[in-house]
Protein backbone atom coordinates (compact mmCIF):
# COMPACT_ATOMS: atom_id res chain seq x y z
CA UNK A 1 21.52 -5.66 -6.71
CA UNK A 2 18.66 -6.59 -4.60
CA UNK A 3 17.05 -3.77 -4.08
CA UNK A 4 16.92 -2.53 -7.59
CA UNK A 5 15.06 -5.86 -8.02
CA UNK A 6 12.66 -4.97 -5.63
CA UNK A 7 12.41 -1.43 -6.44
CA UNK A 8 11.90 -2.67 -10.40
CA UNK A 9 9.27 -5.11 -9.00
CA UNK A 10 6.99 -2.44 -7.04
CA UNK A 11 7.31 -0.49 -9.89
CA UNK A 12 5.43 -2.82 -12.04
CA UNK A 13 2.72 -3.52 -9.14
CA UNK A 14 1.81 0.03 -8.93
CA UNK A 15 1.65 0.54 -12.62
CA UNK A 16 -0.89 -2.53 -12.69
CA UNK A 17 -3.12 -0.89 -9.98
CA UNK A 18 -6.33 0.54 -11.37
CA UNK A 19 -7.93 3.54 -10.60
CA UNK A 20 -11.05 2.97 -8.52
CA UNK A 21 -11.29 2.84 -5.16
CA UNK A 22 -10.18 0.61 -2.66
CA UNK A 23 -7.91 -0.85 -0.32
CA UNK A 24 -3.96 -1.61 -0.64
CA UNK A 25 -2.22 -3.01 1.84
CA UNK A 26 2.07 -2.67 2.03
CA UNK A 27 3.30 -6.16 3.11
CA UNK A 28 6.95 -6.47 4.29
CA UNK A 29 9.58 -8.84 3.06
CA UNK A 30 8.46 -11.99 5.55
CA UNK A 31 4.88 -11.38 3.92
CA UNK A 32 3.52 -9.63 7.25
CA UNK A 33 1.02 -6.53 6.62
CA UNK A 34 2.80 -3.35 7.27
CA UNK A 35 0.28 -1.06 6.59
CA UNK A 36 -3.54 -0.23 5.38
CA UNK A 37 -4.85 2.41 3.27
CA UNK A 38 -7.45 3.27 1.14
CA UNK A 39 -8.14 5.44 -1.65
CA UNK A 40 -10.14 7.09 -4.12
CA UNK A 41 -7.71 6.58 -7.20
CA UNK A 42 -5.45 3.46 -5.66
CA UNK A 43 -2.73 4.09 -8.66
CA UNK A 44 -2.62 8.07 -7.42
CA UNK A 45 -2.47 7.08 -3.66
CA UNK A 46 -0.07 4.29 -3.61
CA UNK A 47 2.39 6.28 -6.43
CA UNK A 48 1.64 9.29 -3.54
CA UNK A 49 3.56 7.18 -0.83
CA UNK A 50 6.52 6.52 -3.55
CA UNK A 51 7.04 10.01 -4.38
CA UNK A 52 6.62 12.06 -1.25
CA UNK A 53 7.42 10.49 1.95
CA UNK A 54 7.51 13.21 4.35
CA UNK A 55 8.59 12.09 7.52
CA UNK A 56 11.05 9.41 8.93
CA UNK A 57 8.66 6.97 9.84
CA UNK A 58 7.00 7.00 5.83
CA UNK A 59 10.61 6.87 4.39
CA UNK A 60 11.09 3.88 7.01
CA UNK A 61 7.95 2.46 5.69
CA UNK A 62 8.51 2.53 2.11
CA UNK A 63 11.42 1.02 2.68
CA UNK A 64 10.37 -2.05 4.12
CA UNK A 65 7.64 -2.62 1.56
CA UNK A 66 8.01 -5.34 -0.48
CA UNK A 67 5.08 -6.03 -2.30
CA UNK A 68 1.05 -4.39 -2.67
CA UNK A 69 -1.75 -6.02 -2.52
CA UNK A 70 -5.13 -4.65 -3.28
CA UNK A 71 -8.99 -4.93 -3.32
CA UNK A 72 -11.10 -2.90 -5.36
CA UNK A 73 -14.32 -1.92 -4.11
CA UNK A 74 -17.19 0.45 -5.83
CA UNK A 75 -17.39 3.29 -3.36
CA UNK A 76 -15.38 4.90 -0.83
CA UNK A 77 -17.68 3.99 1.61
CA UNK A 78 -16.84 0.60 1.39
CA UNK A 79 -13.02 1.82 1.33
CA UNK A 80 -13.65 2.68 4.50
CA UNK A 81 -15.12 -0.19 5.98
CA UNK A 82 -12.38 -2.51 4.23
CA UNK A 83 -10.01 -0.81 5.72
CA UNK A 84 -11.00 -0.67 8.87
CA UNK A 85 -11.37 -4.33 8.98
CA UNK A 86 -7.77 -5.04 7.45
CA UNK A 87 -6.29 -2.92 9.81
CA UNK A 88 -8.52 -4.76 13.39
CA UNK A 89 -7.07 -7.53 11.22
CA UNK A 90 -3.48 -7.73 10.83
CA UNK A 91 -2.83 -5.00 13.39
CA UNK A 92 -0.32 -3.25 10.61
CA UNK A 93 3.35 -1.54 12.21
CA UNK A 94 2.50 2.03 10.28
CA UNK A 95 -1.18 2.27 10.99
């Protein structure tokens, strides 16, 4: 089954994720950015969107993730900034 493939997969990415701050970005099956974040703890915060999506449009999103992609960064502030460049960037669906 596909998506147990995929589901296996993202399993293994988050697992690999340290636990410093920075940015992750959700990129869809066709490799497009779907969404931005950033984090304190990026293994807490991406597992966070895994295990609780609260409304339709998260459970949509999660969905259509296919892979994460991250870049670690020493502070929070720089979190920030990152992520507000990523997302004037690739102008992610979920943002």
């Amino acid at each position: 089954m596909a998506s147990e493939g995929r589901k296996t997969r993202l399993i293994e990415q988050r697992k690999a994720l340290p636990s410093g701050p920075g940015v992750y970005l959700f990129h869809n099956k066709k490799g497009d950015v779907i969404y931005v974040g950033k984090a304190k703890n990026l293994r807490s915060r991406v597992g966070g969107h895994f295990s609780n999506p609260v409304t339709r449009g998260a459970y949509e999103m999660v969905d259509a993730i296919e892979s994460v992609e991250f870049l670690l960064v020493a502070s929070e502030t720089e979190a920030l900034l990152a992520e507000q460049q990523f997302i004037k960037q690739y102008r992610p669906r979920f943002n």
